[in-house]
Protein backbone atom coordinates (compact mmCIF):
# COMPACT_ATOMS: atom_id res chain seq x y z
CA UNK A 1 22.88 134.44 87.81
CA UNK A 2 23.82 137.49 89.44
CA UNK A 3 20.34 139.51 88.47
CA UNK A 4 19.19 136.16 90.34
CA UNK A 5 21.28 136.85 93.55
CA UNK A 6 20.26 140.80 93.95
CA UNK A 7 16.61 139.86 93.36
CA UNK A 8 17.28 137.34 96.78
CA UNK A 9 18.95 139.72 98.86
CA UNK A 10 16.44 142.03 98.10
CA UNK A 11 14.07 140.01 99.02
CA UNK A 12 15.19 138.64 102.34
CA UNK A 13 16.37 142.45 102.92
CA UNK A 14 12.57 143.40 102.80
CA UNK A 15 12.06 140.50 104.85
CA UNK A 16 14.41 141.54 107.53
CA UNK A 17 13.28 145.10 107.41
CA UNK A 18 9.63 143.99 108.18
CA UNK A 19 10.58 143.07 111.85
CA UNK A 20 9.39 144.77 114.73
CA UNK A 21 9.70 145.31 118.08
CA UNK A 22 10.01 141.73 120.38
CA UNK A 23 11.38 139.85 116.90
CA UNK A 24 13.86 141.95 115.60
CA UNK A 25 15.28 142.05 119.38
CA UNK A 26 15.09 138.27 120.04
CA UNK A 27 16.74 138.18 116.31
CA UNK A 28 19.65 140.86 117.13
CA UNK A 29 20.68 138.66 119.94
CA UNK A 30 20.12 135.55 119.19
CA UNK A 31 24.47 134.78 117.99
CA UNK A 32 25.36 135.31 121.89
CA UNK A 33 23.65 132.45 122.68
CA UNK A 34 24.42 130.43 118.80
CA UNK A 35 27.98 131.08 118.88
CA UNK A 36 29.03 129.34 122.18
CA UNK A 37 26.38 126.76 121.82
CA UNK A 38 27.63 125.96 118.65
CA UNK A 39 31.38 126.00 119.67
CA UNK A 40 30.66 123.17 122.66
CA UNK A 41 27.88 121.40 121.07
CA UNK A 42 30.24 119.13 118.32
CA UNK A 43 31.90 117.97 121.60
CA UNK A 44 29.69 117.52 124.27
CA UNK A 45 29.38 113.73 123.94
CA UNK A 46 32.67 112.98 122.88
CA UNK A 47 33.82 115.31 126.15
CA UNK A 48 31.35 112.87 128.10
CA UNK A 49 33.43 110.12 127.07
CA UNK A 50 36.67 111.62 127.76
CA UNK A 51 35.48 111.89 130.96
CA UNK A 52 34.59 108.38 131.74
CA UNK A 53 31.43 107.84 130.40
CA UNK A 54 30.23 105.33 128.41
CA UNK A 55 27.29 105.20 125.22
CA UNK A 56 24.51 103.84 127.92
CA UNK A 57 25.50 106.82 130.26
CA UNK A 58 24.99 109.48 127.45
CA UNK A 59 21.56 108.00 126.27
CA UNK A 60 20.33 107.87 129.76
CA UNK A 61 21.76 111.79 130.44
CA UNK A 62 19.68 112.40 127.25
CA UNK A 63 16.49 110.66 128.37
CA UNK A 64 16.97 111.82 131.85
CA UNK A 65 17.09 115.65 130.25
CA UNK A 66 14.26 115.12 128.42
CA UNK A 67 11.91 113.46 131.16
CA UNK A 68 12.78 116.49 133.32
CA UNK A 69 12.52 118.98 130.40
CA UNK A 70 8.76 116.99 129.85
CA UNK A 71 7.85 117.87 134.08
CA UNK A 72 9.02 121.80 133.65
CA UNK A 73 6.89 122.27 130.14
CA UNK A 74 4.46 121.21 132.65
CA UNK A 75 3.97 124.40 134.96
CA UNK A 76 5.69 126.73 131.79
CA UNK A 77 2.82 127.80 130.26
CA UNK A 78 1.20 128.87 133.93
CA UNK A 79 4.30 130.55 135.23
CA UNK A 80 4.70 132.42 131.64
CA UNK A 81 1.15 133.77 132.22
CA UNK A 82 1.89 134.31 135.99
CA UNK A 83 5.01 136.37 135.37
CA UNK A 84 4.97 137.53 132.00
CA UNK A 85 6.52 136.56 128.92
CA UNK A 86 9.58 138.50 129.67
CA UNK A 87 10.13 138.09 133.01
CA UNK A 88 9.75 134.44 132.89
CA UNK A 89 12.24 134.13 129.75
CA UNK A 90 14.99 136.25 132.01
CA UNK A 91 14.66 134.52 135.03
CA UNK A 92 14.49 130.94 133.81
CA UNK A 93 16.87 131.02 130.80
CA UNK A 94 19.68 132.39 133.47
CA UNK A 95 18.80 128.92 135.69
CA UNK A 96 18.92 126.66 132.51
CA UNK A 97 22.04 127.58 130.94
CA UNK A 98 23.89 129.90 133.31
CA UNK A 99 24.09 127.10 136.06
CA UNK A 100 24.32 124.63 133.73
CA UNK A 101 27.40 125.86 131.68
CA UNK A 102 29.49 126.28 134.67
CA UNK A 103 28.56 122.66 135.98
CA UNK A 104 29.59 121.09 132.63
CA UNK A 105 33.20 123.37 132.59
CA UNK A 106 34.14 121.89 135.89
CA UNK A 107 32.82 118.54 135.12
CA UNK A 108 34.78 115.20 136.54
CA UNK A 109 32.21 112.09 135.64
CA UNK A 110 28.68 111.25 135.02
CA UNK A 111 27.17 112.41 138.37
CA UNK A 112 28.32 115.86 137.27
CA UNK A 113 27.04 115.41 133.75
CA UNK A 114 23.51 113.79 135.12
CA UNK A 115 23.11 117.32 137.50
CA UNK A 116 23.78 119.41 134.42
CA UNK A 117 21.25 117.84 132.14
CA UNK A 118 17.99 118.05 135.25
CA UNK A 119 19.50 122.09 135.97
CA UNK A 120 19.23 122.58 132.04
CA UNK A 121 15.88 121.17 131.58
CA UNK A 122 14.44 124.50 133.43
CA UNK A 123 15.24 126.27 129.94
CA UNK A 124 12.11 124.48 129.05
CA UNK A 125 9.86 126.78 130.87
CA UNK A 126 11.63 129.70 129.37
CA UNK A 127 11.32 128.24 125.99
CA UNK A 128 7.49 128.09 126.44
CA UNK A 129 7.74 132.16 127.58
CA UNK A 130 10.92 133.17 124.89
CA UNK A 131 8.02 131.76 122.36
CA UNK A 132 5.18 134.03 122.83
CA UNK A 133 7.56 137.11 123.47
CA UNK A 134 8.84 135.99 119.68
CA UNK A 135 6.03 135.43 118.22
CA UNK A 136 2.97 136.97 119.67
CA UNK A 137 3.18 140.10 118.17
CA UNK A 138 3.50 138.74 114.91
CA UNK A 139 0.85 138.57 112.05
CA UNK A 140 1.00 134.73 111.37
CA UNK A 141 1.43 135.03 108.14
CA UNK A 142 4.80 136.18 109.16
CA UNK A 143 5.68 133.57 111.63
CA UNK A 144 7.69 131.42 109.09
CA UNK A 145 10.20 134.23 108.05
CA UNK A 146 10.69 134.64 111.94
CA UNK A 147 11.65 131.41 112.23
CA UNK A 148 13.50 131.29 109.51
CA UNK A 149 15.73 134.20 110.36
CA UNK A 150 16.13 132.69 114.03
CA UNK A 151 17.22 129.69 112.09
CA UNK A 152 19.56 131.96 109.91
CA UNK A 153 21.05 133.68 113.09
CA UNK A 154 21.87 129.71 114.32
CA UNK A 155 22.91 128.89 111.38
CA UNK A 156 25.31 132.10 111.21
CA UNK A 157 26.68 131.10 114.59
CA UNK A 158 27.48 127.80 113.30
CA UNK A 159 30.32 129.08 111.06
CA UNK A 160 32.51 129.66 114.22
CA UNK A 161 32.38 125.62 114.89
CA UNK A 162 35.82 125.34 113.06
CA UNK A 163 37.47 127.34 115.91
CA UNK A 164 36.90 124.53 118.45
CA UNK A 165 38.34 121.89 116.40
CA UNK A 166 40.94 124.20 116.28
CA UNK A 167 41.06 124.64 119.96
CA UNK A 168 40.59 121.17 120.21
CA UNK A 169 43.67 120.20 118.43
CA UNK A 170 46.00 123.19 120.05
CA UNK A 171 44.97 122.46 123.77
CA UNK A 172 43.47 118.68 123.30
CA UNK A 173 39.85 117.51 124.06
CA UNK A 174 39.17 118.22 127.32
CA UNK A 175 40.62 121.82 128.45
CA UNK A 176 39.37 123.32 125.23
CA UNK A 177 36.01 122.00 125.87
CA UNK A 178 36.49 123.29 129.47
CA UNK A 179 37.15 126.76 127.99
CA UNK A 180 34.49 126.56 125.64
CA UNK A 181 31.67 125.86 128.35
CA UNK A 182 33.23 129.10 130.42
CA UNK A 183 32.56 131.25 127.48
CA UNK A 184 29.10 130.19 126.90
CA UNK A 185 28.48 130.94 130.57
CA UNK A 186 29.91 134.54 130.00
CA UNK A 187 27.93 134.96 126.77
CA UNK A 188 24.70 133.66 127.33
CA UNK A 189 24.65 135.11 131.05
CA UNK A 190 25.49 138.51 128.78
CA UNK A 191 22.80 137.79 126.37
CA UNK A 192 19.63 137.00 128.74
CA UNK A 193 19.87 140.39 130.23
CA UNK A 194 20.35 142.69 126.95
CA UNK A 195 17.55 141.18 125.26
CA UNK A 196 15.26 141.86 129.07
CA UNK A 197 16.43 145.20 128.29
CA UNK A 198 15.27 144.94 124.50
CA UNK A 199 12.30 143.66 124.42
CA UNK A 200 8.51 144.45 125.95
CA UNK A 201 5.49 142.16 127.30
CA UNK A 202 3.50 141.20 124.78
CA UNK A 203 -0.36 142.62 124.63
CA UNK A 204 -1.29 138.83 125.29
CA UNK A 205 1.10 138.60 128.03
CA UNK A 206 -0.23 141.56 129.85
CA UNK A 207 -4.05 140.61 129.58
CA UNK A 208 -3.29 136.76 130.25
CA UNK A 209 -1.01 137.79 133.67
CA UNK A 210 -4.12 140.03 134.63
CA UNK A 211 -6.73 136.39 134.26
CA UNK A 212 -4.10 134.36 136.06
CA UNK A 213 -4.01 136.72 139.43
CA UNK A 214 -7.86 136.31 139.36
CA UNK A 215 -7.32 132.23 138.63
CA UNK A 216 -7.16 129.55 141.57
CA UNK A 217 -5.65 126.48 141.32
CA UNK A 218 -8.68 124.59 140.40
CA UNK A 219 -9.62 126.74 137.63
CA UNK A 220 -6.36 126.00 136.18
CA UNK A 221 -6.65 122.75 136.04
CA UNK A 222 -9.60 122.93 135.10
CA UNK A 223 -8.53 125.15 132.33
CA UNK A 224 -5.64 122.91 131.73
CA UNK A 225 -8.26 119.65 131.12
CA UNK A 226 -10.53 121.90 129.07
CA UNK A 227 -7.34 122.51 126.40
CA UNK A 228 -6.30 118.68 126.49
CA UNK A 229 -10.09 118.06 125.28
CA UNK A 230 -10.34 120.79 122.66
CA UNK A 231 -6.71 119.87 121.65
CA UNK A 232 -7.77 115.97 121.15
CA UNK A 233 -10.61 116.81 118.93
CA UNK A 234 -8.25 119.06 116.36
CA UNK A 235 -6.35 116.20 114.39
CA UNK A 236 -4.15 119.19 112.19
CA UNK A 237 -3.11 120.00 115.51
CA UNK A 238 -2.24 117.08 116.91
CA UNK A 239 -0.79 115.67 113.45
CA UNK A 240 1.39 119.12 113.09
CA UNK A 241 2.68 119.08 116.85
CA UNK A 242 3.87 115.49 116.04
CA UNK A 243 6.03 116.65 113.36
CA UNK A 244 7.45 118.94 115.87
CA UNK A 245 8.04 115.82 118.02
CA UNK A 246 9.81 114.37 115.43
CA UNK A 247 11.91 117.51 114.74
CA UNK A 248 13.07 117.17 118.96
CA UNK A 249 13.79 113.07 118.44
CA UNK A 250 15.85 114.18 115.59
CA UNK A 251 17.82 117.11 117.47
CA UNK A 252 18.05 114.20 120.40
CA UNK A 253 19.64 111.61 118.21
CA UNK A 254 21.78 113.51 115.92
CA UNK A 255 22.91 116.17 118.61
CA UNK A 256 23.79 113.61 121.12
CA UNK A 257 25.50 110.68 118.79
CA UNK A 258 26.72 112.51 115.56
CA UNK A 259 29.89 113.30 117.07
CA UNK A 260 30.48 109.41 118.24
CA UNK A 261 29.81 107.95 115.00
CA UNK A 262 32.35 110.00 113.40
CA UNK A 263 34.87 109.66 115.78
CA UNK A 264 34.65 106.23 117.58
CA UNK A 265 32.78 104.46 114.26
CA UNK A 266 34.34 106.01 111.21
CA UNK A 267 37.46 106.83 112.74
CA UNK A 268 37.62 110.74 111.94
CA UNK A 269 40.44 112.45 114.11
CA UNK A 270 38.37 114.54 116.90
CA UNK A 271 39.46 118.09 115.54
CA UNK A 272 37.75 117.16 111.90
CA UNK A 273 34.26 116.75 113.78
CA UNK A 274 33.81 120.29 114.20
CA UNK A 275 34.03 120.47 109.90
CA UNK A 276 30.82 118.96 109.37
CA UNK A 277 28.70 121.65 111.29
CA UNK A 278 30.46 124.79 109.66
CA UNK A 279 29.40 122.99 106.43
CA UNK A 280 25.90 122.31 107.52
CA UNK A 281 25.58 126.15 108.66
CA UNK A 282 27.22 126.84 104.78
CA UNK A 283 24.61 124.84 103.23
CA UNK A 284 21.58 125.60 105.60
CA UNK A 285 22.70 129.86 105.27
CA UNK A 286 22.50 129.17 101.06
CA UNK A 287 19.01 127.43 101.64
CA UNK A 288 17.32 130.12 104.02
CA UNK A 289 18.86 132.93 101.36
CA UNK A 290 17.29 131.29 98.22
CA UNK A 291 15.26 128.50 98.66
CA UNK A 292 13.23 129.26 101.07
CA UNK A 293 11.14 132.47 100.01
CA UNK A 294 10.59 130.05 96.79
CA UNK A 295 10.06 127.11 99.33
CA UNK A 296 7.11 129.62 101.29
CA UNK A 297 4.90 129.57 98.49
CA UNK A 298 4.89 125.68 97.68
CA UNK A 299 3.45 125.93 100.86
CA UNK A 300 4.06 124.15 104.13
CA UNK A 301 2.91 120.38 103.32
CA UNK A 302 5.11 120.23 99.74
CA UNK A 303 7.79 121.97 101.89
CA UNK A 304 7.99 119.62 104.01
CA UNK A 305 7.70 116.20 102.21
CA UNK A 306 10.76 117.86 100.20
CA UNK A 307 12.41 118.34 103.52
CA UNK A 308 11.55 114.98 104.86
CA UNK A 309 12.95 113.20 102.08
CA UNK A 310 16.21 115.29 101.79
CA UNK A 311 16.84 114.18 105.42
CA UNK A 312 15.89 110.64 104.55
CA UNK A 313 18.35 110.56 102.03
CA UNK A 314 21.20 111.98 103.91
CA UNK A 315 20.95 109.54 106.93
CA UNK A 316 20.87 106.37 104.80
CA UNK A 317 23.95 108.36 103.08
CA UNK A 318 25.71 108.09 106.71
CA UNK A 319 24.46 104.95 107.50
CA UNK A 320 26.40 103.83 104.45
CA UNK A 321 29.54 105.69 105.01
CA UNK A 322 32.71 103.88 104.01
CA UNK A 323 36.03 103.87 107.37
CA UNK A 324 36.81 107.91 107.27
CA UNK A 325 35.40 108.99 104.04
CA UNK A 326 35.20 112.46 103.79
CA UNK A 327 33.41 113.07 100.51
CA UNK A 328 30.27 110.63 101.50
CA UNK A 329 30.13 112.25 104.94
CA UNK A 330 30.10 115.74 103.04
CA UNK A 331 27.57 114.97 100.91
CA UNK A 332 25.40 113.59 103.99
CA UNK A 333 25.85 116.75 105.52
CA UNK A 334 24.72 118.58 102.46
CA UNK A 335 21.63 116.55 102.54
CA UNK A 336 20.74 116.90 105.99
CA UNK A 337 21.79 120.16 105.64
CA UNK A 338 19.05 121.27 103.02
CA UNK A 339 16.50 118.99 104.69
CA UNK A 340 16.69 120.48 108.30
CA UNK A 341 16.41 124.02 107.08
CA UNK A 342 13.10 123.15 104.90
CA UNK A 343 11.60 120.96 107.74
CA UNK A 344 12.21 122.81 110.83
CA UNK A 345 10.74 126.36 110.36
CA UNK A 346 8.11 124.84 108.82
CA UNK A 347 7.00 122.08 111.44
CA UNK A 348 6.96 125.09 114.09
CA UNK A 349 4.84 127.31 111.42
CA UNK A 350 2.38 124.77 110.94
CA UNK A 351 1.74 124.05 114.66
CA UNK A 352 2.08 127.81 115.85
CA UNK A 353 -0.70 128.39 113.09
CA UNK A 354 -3.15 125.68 114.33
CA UNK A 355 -2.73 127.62 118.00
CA UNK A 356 -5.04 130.80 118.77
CA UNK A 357 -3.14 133.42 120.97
CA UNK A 358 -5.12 133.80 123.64
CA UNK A 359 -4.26 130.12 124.87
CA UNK A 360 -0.59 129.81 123.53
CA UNK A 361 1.41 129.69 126.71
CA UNK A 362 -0.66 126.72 127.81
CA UNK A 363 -1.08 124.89 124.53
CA UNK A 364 2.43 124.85 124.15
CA UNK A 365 3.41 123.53 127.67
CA UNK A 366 0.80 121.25 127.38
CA UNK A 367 1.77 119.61 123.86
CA UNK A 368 5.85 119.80 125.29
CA UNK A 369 4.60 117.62 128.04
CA UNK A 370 3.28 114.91 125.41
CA UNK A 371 6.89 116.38 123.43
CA UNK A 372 8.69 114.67 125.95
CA UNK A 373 6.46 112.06 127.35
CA UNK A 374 7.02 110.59 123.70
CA UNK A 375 10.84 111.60 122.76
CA UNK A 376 12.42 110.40 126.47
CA UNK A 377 12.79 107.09 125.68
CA UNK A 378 14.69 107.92 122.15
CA UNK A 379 18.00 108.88 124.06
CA UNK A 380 17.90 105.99 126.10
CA UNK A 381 17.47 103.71 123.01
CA UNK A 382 19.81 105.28 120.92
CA UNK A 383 22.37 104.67 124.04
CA UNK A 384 21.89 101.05 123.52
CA UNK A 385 21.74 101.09 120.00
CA UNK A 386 24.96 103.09 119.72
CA UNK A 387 26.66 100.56 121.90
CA UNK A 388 25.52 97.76 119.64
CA UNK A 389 26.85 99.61 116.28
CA UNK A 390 27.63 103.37 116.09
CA UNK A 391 25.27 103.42 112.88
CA UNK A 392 22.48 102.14 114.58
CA UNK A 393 20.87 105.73 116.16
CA UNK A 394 21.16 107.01 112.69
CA UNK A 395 19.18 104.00 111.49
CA UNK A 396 16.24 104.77 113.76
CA UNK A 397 16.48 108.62 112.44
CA UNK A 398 16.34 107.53 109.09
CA UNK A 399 13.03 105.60 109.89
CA UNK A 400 11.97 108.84 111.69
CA UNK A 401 11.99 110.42 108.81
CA UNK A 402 9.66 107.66 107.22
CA UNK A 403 7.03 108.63 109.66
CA UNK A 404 7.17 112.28 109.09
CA UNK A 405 6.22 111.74 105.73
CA UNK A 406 3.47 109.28 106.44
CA UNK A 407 2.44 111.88 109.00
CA UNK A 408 1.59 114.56 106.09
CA UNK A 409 -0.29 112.68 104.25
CA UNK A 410 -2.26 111.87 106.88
CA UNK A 411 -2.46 116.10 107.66
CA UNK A 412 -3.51 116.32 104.33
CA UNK A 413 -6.43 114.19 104.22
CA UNK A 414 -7.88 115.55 107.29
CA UNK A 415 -7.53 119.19 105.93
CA UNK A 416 -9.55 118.25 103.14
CA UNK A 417 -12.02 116.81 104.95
CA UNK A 418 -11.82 119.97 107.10
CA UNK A 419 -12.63 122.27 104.00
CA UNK A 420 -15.06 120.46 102.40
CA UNK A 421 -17.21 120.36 105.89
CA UNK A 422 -16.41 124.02 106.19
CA UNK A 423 -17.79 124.40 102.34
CA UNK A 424 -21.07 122.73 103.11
CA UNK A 425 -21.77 124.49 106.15
């Protein structure tokens, strides 16, 4: 058992120690921003509530985010080549979660809430930028352990969720979610500029900001409708970037109406809800440690069926729960647990390998504009359906999960068809 353990940490220690340059920053950094998100993020509906709104109104702040998250993925791939990788990740991550942080500490009632949610979509065009700068420098075969260890450094920061249920219960709902906000507004703000000062422009970032001061509009979009056609005839890319939709309708869902289930449908006392993340972060830290190095060479379709199913299992788990059980809503949390950290480095792996560098920035806004075109509507329904029965958005997930799965199948047909024309040519 332990010869087991030292052979892990040795391995994810080599792992680690492979990083360079624009990764190992972005990694180093990365709990400034995790640890406040993951202090407010138990609460944020439940705070919405507090504060006068009902399930409708947080569905349509959800959909709302995302259609205006879908518009800014629009122009982020062109400003990330106009500006630079790093410039563009500075400027825009400070307007999409430094404004947004102090809007939601002050908040009063929806209108505030609504404001918040179109400032914070701009984080979009800095996720399209903070991408490249992460990964562009990195072999690909290499990309998955990046992600992974982002994941890891999330996952870390998740372990400090017990401190706002503590802060909840000490100060009650609403001023400790007030003072959680104002430290994510001091952190992040913190964190955007040390990693400017960390990290460097990418080689593809310098040569694509070069093309794009010789580019006029109608090039672009030109260039833009010349991606969208190559794009439509690769089905592996098109198959793998809808498991990354169905990684953001799951983040949607479970982000925006965990929290209400467990407190307004299975009657958990609000301080408890901030247990279940530190024991997701528990159980996803033990998975990225030493199941996922094994997990890397089942490769990424095995990976993720496994993954798919684990989170299939652990929302019909929740869906099931008993009035305040503890011990079923552990073990969904387990399951979920294990499933997201299988499924979500290796949905992004899978598309970011189908993508050549030299068109990244623009691929990636492009397929985020589908992203959202397609995930919008999910908050909105979810809204209604958790009016109707707080199980009901979990339902939906569950049958997200269904698709997924269908999904790879479908991935793996094509691929074989892929080989076997690449074998007779």
């Amino acid at each position: 058992m332990f010869g087991l353990l030292k052979r892990k940490l040795q391995e994810n220690w080599r792992i680690l120690k492979g990083f360079r340059g624009n990764a190992r920053a972005c990694l180093v950094m990365e709990p400034l921003w995790g640890i406040p998100f993951n202090l407010y993020i138990p609460y944020a509906s439940v705070y919405m509530l507090a504060l006068g709104c009902t399930d409708t109104q947080v569905g349509i702040i959800a959909s709302v985010g995302l259609a205006f998250q879908m518009i800014f993925s629009l122009i982020g791939g062109y400003v990330t080549d106009k500006l630079g990788r790093r410039r563009t990740t500075l400027i825009f991550d400070l307007i999409g979660w430094t404004i947004p942080t102090l809007i939601w500490a002050v908040a009063r009632n929806f209108n505030y809430f609504l404001v918040a949610a179109i400032v914070n979509a701009v984080f979009r065009i800095a996720y399209a930028s903070w991408t490249c700068l992460l990964v562009e420098d990195t072999k690909p075969d290499r990309r998955v352990h990046v992600y992974t260890w982002i994941y890891v450094a999330g996952v870390l920061a998740g372990f400090f969720s017990p401190i706002a249920g503590a802060l909840v219960g000490r100060f009650t709902l609403v001023p400790a979610v007030r003072g959680l906000y104002a430290f994510a507004f001091l952190s992040m703000t913190a964190m955007f500029f040390l990693r400017n000062a960390l990290t460097r422009e990418t080689e593809t970032g310098l040569r694509k900001s070069e093309e794009v001061r010789r580019f006029r509009l109608k090039e672009t979009i030109h260039e833009h409708k010349t991606i969208v056609l190559n794009l439509l005839k690769s089905p592996l890319t098109l198959i793998s970037f809808t498991l990354v939709i169905i990684k953001n309708i799951h983040i949607t869902i479970k982000r925006t109406f965990l929290a209400i289930l467990l407190t307004n449908g299975l009657g958990f006392p609000k301080e408890a809800v901030a247990l279940f993340p530190a024991i997701h972060s528990v159980v996803m830290l033990l998975v990225f440690l030493f199941v996922m190095p094994t997990m890397g060479r089942l490769g990424a379709k095995r990976s993720l069926l496994i993954g798919y199913l684990t989170l299939l299992a652990g929302y019909l788990v929740l869906v099931l729960s008993p009035f305040r059980s503890y011990t079923v809503v552990i073990i969904s949390t387990v399951l979920t647990a294990f499933g997201t950290a299988v499924a979500f480095p290796f949905s992004d792996a899978l598309l970011h390998n189908t993508i050549e560098d030299a068109d990244r920035a623009k691929i990636i806004s492009i397929l985020h504009v589908f992203l959202f075109a397609v995930s919008t509507p999910f908050g909105y329904i979810s809204g209604i359906l958790s009016s109707l029965a707080k199980q009901l958005p979990f339902v939906l997930l569950a049958l997200v999960q269904v698709v997924g799965i269908v999904l790879l199948g479908v991935f793996a047909v094509f691929e074989r068809r892929q080989r076997a024309t690449g074998l007779r040519e």
